[in-house]
Protein backbone atom coordinates (compact mmCIF):
# COMPACT_ATOMS: atom_id res chain seq x y z
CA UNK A 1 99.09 105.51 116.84
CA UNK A 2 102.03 103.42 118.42
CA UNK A 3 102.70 105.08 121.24
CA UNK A 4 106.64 105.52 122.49
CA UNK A 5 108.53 102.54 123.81
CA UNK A 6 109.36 103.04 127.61
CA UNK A 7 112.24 100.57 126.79
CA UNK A 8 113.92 99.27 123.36
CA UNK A 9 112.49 95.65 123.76
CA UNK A 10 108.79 96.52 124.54
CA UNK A 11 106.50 97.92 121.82
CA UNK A 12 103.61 99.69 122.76
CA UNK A 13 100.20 100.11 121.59
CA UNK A 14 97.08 101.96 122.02
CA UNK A 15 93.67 99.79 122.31
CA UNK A 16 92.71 101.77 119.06
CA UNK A 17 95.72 99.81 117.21
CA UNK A 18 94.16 96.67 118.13
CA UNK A 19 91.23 97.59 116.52
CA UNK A 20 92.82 97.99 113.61
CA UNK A 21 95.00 95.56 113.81
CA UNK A 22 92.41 92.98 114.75
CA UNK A 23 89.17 94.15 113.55
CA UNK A 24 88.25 93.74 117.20
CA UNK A 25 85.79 96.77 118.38
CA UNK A 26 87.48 98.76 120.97
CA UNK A 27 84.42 98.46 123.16
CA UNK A 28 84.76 94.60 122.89
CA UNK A 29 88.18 94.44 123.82
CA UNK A 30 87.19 96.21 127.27
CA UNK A 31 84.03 94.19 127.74
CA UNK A 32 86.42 91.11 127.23
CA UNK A 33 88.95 92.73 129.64
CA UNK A 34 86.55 93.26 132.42
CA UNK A 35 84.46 90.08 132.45
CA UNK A 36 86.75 87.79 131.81
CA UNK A 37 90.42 89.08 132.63
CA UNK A 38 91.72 88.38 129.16
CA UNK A 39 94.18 91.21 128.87
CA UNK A 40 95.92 93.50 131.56
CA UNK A 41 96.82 96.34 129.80
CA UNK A 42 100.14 98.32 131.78
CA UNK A 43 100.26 102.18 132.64
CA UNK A 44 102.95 104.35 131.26
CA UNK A 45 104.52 106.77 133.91
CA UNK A 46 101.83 109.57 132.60
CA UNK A 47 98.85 107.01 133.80
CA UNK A 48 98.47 106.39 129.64
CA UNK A 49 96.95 102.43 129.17
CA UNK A 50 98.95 100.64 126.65
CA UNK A 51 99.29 96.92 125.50
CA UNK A 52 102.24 94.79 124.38
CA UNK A 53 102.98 92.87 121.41
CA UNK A 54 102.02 90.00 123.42
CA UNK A 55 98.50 91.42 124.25
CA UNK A 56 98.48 91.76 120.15
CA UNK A 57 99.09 88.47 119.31
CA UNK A 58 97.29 86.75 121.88
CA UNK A 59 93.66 89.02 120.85
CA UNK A 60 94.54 87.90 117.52
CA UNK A 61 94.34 84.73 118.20
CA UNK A 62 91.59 85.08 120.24
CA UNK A 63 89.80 86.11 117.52
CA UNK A 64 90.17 83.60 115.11
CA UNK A 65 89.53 81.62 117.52
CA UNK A 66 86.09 83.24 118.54
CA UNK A 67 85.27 83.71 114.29
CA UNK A 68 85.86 79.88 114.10
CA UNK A 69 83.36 79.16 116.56
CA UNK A 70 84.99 79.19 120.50
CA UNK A 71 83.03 80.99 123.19
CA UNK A 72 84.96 83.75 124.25
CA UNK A 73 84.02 82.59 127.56
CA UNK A 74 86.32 79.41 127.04
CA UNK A 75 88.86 80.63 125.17
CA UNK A 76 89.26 83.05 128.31
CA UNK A 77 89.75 80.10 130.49
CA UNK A 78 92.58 78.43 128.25
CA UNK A 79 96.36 78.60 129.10
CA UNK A 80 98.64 80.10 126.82
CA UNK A 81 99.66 76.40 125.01
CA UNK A 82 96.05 75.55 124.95
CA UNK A 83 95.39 78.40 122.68
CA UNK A 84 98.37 77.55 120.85
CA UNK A 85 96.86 74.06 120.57
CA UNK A 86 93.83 74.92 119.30
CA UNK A 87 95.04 77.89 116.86
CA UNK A 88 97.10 74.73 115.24
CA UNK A 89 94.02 72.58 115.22
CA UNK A 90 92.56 75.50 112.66
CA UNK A 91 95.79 75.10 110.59
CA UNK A 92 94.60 76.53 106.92
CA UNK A 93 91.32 74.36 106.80
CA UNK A 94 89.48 78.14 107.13
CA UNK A 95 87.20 79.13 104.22
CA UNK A 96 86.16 82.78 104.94
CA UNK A 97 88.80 85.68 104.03
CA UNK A 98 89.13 86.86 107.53
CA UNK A 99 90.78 83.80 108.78
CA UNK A 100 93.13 83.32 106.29
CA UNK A 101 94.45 87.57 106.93
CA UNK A 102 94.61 86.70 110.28
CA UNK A 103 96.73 83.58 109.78
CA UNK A 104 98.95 85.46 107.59
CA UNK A 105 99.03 88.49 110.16
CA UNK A 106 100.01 85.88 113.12
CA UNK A 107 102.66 84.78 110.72
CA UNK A 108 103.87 88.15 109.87
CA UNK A 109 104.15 89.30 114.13
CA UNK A 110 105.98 86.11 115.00
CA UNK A 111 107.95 86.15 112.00
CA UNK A 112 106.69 82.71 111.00
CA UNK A 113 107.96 81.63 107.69
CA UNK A 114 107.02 78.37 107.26
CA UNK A 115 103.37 79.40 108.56
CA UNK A 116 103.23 82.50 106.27
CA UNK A 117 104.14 79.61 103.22
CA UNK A 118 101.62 77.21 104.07
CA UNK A 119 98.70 79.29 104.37
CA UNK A 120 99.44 81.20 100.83
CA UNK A 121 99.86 77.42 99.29
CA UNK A 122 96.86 76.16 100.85
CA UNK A 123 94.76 79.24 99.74
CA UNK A 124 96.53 79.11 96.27
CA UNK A 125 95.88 75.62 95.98
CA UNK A 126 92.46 75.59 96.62
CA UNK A 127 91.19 79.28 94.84
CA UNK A 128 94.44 80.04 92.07
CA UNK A 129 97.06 82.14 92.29
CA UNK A 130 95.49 85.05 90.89
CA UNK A 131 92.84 85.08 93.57
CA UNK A 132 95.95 84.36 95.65
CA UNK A 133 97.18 87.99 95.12
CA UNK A 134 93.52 89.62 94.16
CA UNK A 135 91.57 88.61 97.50
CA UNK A 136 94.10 87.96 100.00
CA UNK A 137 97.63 89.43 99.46
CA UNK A 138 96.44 93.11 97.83
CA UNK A 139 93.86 93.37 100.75
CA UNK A 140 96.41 92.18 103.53
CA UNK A 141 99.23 94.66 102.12
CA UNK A 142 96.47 97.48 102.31
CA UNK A 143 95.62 96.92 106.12
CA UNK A 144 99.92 96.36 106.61
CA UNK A 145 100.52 99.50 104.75
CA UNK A 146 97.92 101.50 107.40
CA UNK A 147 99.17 99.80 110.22
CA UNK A 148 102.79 100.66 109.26
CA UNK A 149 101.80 104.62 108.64
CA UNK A 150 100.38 104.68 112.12
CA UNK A 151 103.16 103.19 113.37
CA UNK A 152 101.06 99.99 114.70
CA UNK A 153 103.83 97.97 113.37
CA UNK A 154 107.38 97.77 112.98
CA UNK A 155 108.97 98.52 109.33
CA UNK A 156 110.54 94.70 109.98
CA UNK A 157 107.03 93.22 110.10
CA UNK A 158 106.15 95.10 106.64
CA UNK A 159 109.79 94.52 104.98
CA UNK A 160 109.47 90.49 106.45
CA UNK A 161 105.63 89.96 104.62
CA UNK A 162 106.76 91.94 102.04
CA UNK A 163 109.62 89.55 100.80
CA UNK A 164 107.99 86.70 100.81
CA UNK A 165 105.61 87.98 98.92
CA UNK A 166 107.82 89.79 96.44
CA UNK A 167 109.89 85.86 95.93
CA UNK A 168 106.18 83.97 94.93
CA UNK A 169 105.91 87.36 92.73
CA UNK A 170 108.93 87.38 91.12
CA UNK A 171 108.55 83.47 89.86
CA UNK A 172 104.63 84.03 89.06
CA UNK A 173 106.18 86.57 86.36
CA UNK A 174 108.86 84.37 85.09
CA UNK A 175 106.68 82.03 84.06
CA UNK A 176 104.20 84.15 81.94
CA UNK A 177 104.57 84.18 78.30
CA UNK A 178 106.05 87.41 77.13
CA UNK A 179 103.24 89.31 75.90
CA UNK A 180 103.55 91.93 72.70
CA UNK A 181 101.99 95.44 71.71
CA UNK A 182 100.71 97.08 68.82
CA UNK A 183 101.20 100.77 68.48
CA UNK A 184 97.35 101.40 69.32
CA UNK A 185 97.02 98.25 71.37
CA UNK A 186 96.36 98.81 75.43
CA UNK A 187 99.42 99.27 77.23
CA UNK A 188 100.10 99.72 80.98
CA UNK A 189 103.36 101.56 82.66
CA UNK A 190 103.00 100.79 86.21
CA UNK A 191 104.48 103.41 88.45
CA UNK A 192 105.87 105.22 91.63
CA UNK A 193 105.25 108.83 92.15
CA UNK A 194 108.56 110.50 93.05
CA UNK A 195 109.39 109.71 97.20
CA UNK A 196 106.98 106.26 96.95
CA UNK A 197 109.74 103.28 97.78
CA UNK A 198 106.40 100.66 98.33
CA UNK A 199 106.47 98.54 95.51
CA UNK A 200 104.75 95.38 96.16
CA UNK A 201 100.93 95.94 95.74
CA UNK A 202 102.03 97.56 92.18
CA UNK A 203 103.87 94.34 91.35
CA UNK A 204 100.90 92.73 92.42
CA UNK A 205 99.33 94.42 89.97
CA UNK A 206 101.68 94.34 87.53
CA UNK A 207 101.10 90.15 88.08
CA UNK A 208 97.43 90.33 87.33
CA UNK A 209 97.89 92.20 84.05
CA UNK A 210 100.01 90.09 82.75
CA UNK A 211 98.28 87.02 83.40
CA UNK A 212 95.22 88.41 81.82
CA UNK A 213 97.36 89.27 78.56
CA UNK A 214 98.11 92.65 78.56
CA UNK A 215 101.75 94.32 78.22
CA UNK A 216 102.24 95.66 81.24
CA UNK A 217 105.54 97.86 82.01
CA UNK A 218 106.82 97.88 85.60
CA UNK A 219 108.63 100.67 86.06
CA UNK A 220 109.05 100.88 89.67
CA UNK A 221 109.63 103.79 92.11
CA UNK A 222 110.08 107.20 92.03
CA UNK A 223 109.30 107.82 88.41
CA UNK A 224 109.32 111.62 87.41
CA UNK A 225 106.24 112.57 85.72
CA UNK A 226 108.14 113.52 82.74
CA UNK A 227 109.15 110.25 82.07
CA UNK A 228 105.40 109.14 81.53
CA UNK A 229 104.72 112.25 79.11
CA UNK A 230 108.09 111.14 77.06
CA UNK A 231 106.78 107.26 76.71
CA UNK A 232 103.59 109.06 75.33
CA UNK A 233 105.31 109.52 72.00
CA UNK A 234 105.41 105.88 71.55
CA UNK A 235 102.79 104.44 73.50
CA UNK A 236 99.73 106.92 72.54
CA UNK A 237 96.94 105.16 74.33
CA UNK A 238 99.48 104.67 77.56
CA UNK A 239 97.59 104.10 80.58
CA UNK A 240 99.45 105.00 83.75
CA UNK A 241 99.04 103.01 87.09
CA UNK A 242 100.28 103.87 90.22
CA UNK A 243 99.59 102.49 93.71
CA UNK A 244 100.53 105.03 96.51
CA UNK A 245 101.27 103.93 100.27
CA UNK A 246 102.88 106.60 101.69
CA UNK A 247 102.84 109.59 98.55
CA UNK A 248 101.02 111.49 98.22
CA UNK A 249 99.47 112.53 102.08
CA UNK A 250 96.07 113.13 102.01
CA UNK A 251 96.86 117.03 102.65
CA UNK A 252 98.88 117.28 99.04
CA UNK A 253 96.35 114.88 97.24
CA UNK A 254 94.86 117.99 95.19
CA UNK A 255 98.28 119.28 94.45
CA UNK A 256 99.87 115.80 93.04
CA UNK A 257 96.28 116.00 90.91
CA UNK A 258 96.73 119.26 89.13
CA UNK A 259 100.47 118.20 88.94
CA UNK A 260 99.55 115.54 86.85
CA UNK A 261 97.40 117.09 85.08
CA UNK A 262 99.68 119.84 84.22
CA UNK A 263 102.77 117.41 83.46
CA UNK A 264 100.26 115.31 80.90
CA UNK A 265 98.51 118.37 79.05
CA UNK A 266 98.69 117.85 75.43
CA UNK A 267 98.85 113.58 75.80
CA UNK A 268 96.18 110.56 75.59
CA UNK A 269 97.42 109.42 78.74
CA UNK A 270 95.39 108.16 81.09
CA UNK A 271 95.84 107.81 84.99
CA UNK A 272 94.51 104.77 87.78
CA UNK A 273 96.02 106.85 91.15
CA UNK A 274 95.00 103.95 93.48
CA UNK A 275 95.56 103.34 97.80
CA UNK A 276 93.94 105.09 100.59
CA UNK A 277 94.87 108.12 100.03
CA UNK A 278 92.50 108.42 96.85
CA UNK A 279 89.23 106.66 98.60
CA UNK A 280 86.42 109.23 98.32
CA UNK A 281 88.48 111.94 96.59
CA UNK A 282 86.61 113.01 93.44
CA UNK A 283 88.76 113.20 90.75
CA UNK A 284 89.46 116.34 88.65
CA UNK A 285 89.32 114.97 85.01
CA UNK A 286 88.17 111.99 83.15
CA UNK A 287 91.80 111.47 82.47
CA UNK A 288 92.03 110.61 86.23
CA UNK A 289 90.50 107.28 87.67
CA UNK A 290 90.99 107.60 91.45
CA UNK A 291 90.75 103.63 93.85
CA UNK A 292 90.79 103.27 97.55
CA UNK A 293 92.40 99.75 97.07
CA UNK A 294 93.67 97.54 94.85
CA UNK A 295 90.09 95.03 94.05
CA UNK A 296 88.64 98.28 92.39
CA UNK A 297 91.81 99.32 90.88
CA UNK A 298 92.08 95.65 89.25
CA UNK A 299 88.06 95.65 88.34
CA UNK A 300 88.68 99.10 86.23
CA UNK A 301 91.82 97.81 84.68
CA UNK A 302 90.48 94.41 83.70
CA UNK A 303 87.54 96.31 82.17
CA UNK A 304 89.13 98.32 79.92
């Protein structure tokens, strides 16, 4: 976790959040600091190591540097514009999924618009728009939505990605055909649980639905169970989707289960309860389809 700021300008972090953050083993990262000098972490007045944005962003470069084929050894021996330089050089000519995230997470810590823009073109442009969102958006959203819970990152980081993204989503909507139902046809409301304000990875979602056809109903956050159990009466064979960042915690997973299965006793409807939270829960009823992200959450839907 983040640990506290000794002043309001300098964010701190533990070497663990650059693991996470970078996908950079711990154990590397100190190997890398004692050979070759590349960071100097700072002491807190308890003797506690900690490391600046700074330190963040330059390891993140580092590494997609080092991923795209730089020794380590000189990348370590660059200057600061150098590895600016050659971090340009790489632009959005990358072809594996780990250096497009981290282009989009360097864009997202230095608030980069215009770089966060060109890389989702570029990767739209050459694999779709639905792969867009599928493989590269719904991941990166997953790993901002743990680094925001552990406090790794700043809610302005999160809210800043999460715009931009919502502004490509809200056109990619607009221009879908409107798509109708029958009264036994499949039909998707796409919800909050109550207290769950993080919407985008459900209109993500939402997107992906309705490009492959179906009627899909966004209904947004902090829908009361109730609600779902009164659509029932019109939409029979309603299948419920929800994509939880920060509801339920893991320690009240069980309870929002036999919640739900309480609130829907007597209906058809059926539940996809996807996000962290749910990976390697077992679920309590066939009613209940339980995800750890969004790719198998979009695999069972687009089966069905």
């Amino acid at each position: 976790m983040c640990l506290s700021n000794v002043t309001a300008s300098v964010q701190e972090f533990s070497i663990k959040d650059l693991e996470h953050f970078t996908g950079i083993k711990a154990h590397t990262i100190r190997a890398w600091e004692q050979r070759y000098g590349l960071l100097s972490p700072r002491r807190t007045s308890t003797n506690i190591r900690f490391y600046t944005s700074e330190d963040l962003k330059l390891l993140l470069n580092v590494g997609l540097l080092n991923q795209n084929g730089h020794k380590i050894s000189k990348i370590a021996s660059m200057e600061e514009r150098e590895i600016k330089a050659a971090i340009s050089s790489l632009g959005t000519t990358g072809t594996s999924e780990d250096h497009w995230m981290g282009m989009l997470k360097i864009s997202m810590l230095n608030f980069d618009e215009q770089l966060f823009r060109s890389v989702s073109k570029t990767y739209e442009d050459q694999c779709g728009l639905s792969d867009l969102m599928l493989k590269l958006y719904l991941p990166f959203m997953g790993e901002i939505g743990m680094l925001w819970l552990t406090s790794a990152i700043c809610p302005a980081h999160e809210h800043f990605v999460s715009n931009l993204i919502r502004q490509r989503l809200f056109r990619a909507v607009d221009e879908l055909p409107p798509v109708d139902a029958g009264y036994d046809d499949d039909v998707f409301a796409l919800f909050l649980p109550e207290r769950e304000i993080h919407d985008i990875s459900l209109m993500m979602v939402h997107f992906l639905l309705r490009k492959a056809g179906y009627r899909s109903l966004f209904l947004g956050q902090s829908v009361p169970l109730e609600d779902l159990v009164q659509m029932s009466t019109q939409f029979p064979a309603l299948k419920c989707v929800a994509y939880c960042t920060t509801f339920p915690a893991e320690n009240g997973v069980p309870d929002y289960l036999r919640r739900v299965l309480r609130e829907s006793s007597g209906t058809q409807l059926k539940f996809h309860l996807a996000g962290r939270v749910f990976a390697n829960v077992d679920t309590p009823d066939p009613s209940i389809q339980l995800h750890g992200n969004g790719q198998s959450l979009i695999g069972a839907l687009l089966s069905t």
